[in-house]
C-alpha atoms as a PDB file:
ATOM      1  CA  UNK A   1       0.000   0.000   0.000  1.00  0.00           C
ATOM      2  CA  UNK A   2       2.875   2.846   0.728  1.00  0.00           C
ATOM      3  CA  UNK A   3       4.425   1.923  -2.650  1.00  0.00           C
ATOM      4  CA  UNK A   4       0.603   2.331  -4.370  1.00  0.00           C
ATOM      5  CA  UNK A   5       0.419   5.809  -1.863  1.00  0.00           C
ATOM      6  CA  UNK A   6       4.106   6.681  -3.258  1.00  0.00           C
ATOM      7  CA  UNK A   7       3.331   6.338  -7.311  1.00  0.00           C
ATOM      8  CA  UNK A   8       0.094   8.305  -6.762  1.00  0.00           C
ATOM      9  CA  UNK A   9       1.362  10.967  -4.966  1.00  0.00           C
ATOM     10  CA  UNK A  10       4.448  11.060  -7.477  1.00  0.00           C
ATOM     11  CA  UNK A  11       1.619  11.340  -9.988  1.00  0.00           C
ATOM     12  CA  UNK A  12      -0.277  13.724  -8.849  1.00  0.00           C
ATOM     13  CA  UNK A  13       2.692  15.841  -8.657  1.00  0.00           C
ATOM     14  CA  UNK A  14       3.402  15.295 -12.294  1.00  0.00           C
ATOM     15  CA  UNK A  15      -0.209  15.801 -13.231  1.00  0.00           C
ATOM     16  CA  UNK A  16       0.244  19.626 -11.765  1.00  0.00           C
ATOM     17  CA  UNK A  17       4.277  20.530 -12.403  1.00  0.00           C
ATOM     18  CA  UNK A  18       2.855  19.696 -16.239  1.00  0.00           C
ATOM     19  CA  UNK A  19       0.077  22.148 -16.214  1.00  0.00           C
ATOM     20  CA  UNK A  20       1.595  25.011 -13.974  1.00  0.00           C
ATOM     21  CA  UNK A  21       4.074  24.768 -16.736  1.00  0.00           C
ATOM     22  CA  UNK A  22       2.063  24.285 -19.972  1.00  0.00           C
ATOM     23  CA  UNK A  23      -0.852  26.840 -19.696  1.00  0.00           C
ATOM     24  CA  UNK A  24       1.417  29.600 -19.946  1.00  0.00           C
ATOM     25  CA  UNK A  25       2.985  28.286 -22.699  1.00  0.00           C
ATOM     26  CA  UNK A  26      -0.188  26.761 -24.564  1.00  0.00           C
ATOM     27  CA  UNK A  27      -1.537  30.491 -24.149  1.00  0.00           C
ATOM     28  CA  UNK A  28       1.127  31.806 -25.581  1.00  0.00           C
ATOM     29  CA  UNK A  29       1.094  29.476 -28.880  1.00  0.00           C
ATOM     30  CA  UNK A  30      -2.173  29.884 -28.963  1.00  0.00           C
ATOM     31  CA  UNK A  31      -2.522  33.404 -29.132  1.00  0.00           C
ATOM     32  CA  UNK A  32       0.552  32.956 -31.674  1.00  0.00           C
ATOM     33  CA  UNK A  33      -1.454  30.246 -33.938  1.00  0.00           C
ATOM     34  CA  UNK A  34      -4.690  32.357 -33.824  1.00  0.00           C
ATOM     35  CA  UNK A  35      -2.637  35.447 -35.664  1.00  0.00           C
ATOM     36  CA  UNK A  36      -1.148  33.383 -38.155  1.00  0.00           C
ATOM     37  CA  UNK A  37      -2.717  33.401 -41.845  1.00  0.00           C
ATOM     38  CA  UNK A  38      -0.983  31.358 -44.740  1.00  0.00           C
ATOM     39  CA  UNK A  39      -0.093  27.991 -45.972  1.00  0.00           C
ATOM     40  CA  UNK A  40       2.211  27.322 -42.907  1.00  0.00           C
ATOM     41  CA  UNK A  41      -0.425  27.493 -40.295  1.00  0.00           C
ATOM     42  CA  UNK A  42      -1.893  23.951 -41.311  1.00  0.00           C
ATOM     43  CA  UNK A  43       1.502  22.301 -40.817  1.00  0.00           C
ATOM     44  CA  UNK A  44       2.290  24.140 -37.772  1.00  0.00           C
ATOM     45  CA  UNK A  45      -0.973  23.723 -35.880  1.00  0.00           C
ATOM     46  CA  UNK A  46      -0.259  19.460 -36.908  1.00  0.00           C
ATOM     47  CA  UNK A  47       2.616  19.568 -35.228  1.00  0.00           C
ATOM     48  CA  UNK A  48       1.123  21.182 -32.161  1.00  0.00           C
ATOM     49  CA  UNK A  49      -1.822  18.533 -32.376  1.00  0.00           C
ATOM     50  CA  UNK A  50       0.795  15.610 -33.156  1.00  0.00           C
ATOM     51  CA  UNK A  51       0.858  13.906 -29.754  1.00  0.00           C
ATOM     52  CA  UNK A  52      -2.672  13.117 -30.049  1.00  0.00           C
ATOM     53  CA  UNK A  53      -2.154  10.716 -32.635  1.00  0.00           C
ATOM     54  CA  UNK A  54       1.261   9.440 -32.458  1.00  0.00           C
ATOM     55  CA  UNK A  55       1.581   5.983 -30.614  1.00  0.00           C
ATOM     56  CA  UNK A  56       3.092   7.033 -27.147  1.00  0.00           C
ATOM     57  CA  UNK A  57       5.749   4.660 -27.537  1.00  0.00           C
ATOM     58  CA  UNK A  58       7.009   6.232 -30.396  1.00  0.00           C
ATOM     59  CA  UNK A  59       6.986   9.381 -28.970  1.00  0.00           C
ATOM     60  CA  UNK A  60       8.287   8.078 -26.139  1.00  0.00           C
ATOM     61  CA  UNK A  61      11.557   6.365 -28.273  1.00  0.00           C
ATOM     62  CA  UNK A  62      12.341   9.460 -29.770  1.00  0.00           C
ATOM     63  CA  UNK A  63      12.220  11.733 -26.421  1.00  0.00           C
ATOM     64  CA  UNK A  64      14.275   8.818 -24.831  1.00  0.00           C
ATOM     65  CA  UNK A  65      16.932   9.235 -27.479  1.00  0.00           C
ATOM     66  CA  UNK A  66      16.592  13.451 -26.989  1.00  0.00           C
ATOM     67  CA  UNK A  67      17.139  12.814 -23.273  1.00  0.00           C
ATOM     68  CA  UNK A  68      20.239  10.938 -23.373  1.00  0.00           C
ATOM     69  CA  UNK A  69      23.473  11.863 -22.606  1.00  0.00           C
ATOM     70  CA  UNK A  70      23.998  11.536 -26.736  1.00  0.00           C
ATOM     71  CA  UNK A  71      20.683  14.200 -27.176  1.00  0.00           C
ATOM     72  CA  UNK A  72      21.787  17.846 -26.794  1.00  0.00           C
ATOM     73  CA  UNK A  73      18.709  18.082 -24.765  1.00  0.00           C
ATOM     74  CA  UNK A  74      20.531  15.435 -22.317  1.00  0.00           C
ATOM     75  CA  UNK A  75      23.887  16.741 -22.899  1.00  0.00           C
ATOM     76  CA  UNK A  76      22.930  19.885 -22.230  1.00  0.00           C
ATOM     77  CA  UNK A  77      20.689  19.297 -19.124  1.00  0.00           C
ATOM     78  CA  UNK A  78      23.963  16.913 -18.062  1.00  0.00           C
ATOM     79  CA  UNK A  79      25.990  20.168 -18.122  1.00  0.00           C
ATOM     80  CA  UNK A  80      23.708  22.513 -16.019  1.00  0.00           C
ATOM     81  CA  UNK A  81      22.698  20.071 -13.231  1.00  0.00           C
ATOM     82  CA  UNK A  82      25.489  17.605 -13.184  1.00  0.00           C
ATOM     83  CA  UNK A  83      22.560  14.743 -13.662  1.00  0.00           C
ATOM     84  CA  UNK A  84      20.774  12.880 -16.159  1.00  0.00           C
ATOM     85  CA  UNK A  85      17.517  13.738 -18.166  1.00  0.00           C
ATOM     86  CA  UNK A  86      16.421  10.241 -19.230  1.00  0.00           C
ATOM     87  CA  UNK A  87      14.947   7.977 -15.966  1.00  0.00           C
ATOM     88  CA  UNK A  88      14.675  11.315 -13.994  1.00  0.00           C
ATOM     89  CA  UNK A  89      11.352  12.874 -12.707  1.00  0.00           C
ATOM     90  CA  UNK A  90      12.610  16.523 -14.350  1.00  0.00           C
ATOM     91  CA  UNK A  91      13.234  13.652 -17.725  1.00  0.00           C
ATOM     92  CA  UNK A  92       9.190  13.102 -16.581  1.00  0.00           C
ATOM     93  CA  UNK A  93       8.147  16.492 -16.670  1.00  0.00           C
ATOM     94  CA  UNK A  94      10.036  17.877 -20.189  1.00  0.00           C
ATOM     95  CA  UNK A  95       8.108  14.223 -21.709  1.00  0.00           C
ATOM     96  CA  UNK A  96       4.543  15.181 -20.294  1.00  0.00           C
ATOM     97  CA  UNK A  97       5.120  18.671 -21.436  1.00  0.00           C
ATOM     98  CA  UNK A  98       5.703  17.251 -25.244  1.00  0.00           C
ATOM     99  CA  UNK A  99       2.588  14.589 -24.778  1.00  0.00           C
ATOM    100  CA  UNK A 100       0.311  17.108 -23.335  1.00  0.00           C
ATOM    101  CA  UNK A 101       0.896  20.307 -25.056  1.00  0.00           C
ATOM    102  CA  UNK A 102      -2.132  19.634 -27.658  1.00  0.00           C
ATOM    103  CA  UNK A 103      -4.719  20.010 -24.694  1.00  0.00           C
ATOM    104  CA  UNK A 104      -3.085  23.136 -23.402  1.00  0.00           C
ATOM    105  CA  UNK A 105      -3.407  24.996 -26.939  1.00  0.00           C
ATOM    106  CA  UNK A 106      -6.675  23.618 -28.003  1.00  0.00           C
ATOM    107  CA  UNK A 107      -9.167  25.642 -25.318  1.00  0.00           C
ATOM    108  CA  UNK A 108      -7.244  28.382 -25.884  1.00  0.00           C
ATOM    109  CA  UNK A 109      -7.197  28.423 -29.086  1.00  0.00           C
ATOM    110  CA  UNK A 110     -10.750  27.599 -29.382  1.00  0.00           C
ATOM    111  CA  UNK A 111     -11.377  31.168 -27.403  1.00  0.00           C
ATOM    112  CA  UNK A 112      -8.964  33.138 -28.694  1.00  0.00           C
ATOM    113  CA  UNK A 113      -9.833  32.640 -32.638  1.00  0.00           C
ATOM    114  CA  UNK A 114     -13.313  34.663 -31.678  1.00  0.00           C
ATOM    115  CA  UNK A 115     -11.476  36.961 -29.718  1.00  0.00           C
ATOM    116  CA  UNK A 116      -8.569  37.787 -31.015  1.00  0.00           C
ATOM    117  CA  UNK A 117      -9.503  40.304 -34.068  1.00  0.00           C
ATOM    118  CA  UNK A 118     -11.714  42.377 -31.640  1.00  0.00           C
ATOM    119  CA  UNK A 119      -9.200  42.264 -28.866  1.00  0.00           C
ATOM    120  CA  UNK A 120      -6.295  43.841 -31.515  1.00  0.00           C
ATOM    121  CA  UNK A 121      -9.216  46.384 -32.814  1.00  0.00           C
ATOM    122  CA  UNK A 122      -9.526  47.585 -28.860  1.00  0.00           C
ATOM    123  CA  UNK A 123      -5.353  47.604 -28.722  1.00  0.00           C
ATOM    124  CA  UNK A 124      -5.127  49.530 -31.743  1.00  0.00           C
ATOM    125  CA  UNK A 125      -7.065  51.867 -29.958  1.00  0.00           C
ATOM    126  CA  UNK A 126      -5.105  51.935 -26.870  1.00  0.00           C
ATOM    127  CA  UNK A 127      -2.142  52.281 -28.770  1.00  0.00           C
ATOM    128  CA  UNK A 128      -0.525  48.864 -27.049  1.00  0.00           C
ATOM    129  CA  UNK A 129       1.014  45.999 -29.064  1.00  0.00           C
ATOM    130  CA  UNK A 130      -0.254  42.241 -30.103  1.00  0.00           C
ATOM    131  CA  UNK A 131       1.250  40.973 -26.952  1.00  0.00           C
ATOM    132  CA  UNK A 132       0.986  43.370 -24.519  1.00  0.00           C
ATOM    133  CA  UNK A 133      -2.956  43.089 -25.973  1.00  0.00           C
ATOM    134  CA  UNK A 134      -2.535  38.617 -24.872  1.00  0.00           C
ATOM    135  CA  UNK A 135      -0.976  39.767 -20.988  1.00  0.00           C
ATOM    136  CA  UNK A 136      -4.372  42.764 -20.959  1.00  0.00           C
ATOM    137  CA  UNK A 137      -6.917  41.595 -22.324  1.00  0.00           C
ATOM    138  CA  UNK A 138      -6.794  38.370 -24.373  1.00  0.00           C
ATOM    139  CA  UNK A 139      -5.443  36.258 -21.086  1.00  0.00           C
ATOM    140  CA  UNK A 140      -8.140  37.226 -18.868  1.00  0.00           C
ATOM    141  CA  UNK A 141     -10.982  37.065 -20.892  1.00  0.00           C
ATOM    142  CA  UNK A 142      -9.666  33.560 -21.433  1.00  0.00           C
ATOM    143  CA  UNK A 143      -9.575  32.117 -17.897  1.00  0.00           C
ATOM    144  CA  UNK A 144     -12.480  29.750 -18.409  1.00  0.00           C
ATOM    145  CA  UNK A 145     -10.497  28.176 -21.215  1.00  0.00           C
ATOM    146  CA  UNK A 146      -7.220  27.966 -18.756  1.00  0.00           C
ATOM    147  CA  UNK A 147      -9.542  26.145 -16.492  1.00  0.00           C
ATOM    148  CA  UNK A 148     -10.177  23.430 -18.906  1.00  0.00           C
ATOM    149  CA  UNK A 149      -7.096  23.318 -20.298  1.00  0.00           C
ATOM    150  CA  UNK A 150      -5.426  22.511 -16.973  1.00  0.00           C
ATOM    151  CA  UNK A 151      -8.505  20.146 -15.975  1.00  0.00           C
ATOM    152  CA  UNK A 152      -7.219  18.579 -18.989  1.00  0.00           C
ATOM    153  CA  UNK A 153      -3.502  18.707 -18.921  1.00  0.00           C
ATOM    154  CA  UNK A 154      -3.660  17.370 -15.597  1.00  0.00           C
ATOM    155  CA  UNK A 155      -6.018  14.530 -16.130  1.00  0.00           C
ATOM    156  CA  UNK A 156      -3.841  13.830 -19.576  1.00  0.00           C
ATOM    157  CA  UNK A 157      -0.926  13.271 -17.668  1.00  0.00           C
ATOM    158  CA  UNK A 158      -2.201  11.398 -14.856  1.00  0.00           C
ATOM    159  CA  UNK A 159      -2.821   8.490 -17.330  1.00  0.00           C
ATOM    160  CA  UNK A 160       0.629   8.519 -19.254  1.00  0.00           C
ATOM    161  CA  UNK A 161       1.744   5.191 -19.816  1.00  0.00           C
ATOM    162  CA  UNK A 162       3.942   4.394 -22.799  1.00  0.00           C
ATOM    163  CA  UNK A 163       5.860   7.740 -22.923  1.00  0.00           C
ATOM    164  CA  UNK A 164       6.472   7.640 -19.179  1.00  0.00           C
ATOM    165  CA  UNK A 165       7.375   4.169 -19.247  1.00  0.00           C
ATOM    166  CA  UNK A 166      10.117   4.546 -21.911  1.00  0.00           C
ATOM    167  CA  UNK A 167      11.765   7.892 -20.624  1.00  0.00           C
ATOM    168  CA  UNK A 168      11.262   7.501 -16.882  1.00  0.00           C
ATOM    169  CA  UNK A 169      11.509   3.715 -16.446  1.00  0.00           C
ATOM    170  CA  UNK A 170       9.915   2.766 -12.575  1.00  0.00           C
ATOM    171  CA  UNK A 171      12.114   3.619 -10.472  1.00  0.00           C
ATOM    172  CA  UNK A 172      10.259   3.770  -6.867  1.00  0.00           C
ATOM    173  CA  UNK A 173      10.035   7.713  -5.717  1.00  0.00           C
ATOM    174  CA  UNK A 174      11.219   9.040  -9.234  1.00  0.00           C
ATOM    175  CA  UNK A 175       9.695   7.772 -11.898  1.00  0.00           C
ATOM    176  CA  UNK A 176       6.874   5.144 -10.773  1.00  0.00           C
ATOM    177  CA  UNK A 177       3.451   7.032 -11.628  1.00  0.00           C
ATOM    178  CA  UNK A 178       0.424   4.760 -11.249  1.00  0.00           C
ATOM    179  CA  UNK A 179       0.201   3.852 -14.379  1.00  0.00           C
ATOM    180  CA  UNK A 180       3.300   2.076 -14.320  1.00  0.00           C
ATOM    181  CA  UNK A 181       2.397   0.557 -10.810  1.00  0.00           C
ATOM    182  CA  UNK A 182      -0.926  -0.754 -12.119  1.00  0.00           C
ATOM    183  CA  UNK A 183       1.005  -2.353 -14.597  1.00  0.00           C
ATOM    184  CA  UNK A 184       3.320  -3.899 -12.618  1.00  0.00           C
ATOM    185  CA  UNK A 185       0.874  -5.029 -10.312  1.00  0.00           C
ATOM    186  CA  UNK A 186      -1.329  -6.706 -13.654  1.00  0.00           C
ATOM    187  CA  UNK A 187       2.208  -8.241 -14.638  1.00  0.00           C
ATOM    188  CA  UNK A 188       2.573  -9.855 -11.032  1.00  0.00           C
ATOM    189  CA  UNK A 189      -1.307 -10.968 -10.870  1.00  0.00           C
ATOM    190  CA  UNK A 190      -1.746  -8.523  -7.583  1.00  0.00           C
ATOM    191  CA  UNK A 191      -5.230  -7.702  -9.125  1.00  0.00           C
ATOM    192  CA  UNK A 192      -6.636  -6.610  -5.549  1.00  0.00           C
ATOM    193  CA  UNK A 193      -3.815  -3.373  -5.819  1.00  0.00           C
ATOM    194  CA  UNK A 194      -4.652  -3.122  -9.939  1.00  0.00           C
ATOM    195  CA  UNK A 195      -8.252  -2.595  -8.932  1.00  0.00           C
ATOM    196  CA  UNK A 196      -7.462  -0.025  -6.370  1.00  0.00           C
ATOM    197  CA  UNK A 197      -5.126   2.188  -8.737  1.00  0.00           C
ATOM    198  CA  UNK A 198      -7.271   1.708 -11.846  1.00  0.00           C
ATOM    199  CA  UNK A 199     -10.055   3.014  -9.359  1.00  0.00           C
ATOM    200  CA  UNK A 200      -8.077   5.559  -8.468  1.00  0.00           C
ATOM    201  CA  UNK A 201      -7.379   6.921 -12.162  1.00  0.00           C
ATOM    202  CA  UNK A 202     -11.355   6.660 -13.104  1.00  0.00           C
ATOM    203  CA  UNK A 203     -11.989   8.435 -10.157  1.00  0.00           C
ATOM    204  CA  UNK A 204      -9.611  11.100 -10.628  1.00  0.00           C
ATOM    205  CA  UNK A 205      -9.828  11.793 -14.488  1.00  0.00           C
ATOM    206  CA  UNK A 206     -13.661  11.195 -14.244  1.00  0.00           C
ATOM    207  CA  UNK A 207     -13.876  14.542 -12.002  1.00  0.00           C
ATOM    208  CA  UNK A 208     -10.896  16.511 -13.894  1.00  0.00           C
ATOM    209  CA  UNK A 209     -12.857  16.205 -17.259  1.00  0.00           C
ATOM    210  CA  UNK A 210     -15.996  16.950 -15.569  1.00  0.00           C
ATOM    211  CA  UNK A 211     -14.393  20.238 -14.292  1.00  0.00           C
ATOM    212  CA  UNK A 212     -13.291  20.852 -17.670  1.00  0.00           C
ATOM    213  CA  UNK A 213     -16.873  20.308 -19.185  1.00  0.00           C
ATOM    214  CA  UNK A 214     -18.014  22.991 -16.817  1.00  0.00           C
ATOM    215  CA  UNK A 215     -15.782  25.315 -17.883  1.00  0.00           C
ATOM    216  CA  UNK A 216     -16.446  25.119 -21.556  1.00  0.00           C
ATOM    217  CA  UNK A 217     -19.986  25.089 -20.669  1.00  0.00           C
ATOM    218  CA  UNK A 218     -19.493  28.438 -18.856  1.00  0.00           C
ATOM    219  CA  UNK A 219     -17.155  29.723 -21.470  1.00  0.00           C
ATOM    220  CA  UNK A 220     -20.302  29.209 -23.878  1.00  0.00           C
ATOM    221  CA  UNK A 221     -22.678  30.597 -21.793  1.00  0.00           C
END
C-alpha cells in the first residue's frame, strides 16, 4: 500500500508541475497560432496537435533518445545540473510537457480565434502591441479556457503510460506514476492493488474532465 500511496502521490505531482508549466505556454502558442494566416499554419498547428495521434511509444523512443546523454537536450541538461535527463522525474516532466501540449493549446485556441480580431481592434485603440494586448486583455478574458485546459492537462498526464514508461523507467520515488504501478501489479497478478489504482485513475480523471466540461460550458454561456 505505501508503494501504491508513493506512485500516486508522485503522480499527482506530475499531473500539476505539467500544467503550472504548460498553460502559460499553450496560451502563448495559442494566441501565436490564432494570428497566423498562410499555408504554414496547417503544418504548424499538426505539429502542435501531433501527440494526439502518435503511438506514445514512439513518442516516447524518440524523447528517450533526446534525453540521453547523446541528445543535446541530455547533454545539455547533463551540463547545467550535473545529472541525467532520461529515468529522472525533471526527464518526466520535459516528456509530459511534449505529450500534453495539444490540450493546453486547443481551449485556448478555441477562445482566442473569436477573440482575437476584436481584442487587436480595442489595442489599436489603446495604442498597445499584439502581446501586450494577450498579458491585458486576451489572457483574462480567457480564464475559463485555462480552467479546462489545466482540468485537462492534468487529467492527460495522470494516465501517461507508454511515454512515461520509456523515458522515466519505474524507479520507486522518481519515476513510478500509477500507471506504471498498475502495470506492474497486472504483470505480477496482484489484481486486488490493480483494482485499487485503476479506481483511483477513473476516479480522478472522471472529475478533472468533468471540471473541464463545466468550464467550456461556462465559457459558452
Amino acid at each position: 500500500m505505501e508503494a501504491e500511496l508513493q506512485a500516486l502521490a508522485l503522480s499527482l505531482r506530475l499531473g500539476l508541475v505539467t500544467a503550472v508549466l504548460l498553460l502559460p505556454l499553450g496560451a502563448a502558442l495559442a494566441w501565436w497560432l490564432a494570428g497566423l494566416r498562410g499555408r504554414w499554419r496547417p503544418w504548424l498547428e499538426a505539429a502542435v496537435a501531433l501527440p494526439l495521434v502518435l503511438p506514445p511509444t514512439v513518442l516516447g523512443f524518440y524523447l528517450l533518445l533526446a534525453f540521453a546523454p547523446e541528445g543535446w537536450p541530455g547533454r545539455v541538461w547533463q551540463a547545467l545540473t550535473g545529472q541525467g535527463l532520461a529515468f529522472s522525474f525533471a526527464g518526466l516532466v520535459l516528456a509530459s510537457l511534449v505529450y500534453s501540449l495539444p490540450f493546453a493549446v486547443q481551449p485556448f485556441l478555441g477562445a482566442f480565434e473569436g477573440l482575437r480580431p476584436r481584442l487587436l481592434e480595442q489595442a489599436q485603440v489603446l495604442g498597445v502591441g499584439p502581446w501586450r494586448a494577450f498579458l491585458e486583455l486576451g489572457l483574462p478574458l480567457a480564464r475559463r479556457a485555462a480552467l479546462a485546459a489545466g482540468a485537462l492537462v492534468f487529467a492527460h498526464t495522470l494516465g501517461e503510460f507508454g511515454v512515461v514508461l520509456l523515458v522515466g523507467g519505474a524507479i520507486p520515488g522518481e519515476t513510478r506514476v500509477v500507471s506504471v504501478a498498475l502495470y506492474e501489479a497486472v504483470e505480477a497478478l496482484d489484481l486486488a492493488a490493480a483494482h485499487r489504482l485503476a479506481a483511483v485513475l477513473l476516479a480522478v480523471s472522471l472529475l478533472a474532465l468533468a471540471a473541464a466540461s463545466a468550464a467550456r460550458r461556462r465559457a459558452l454561456a
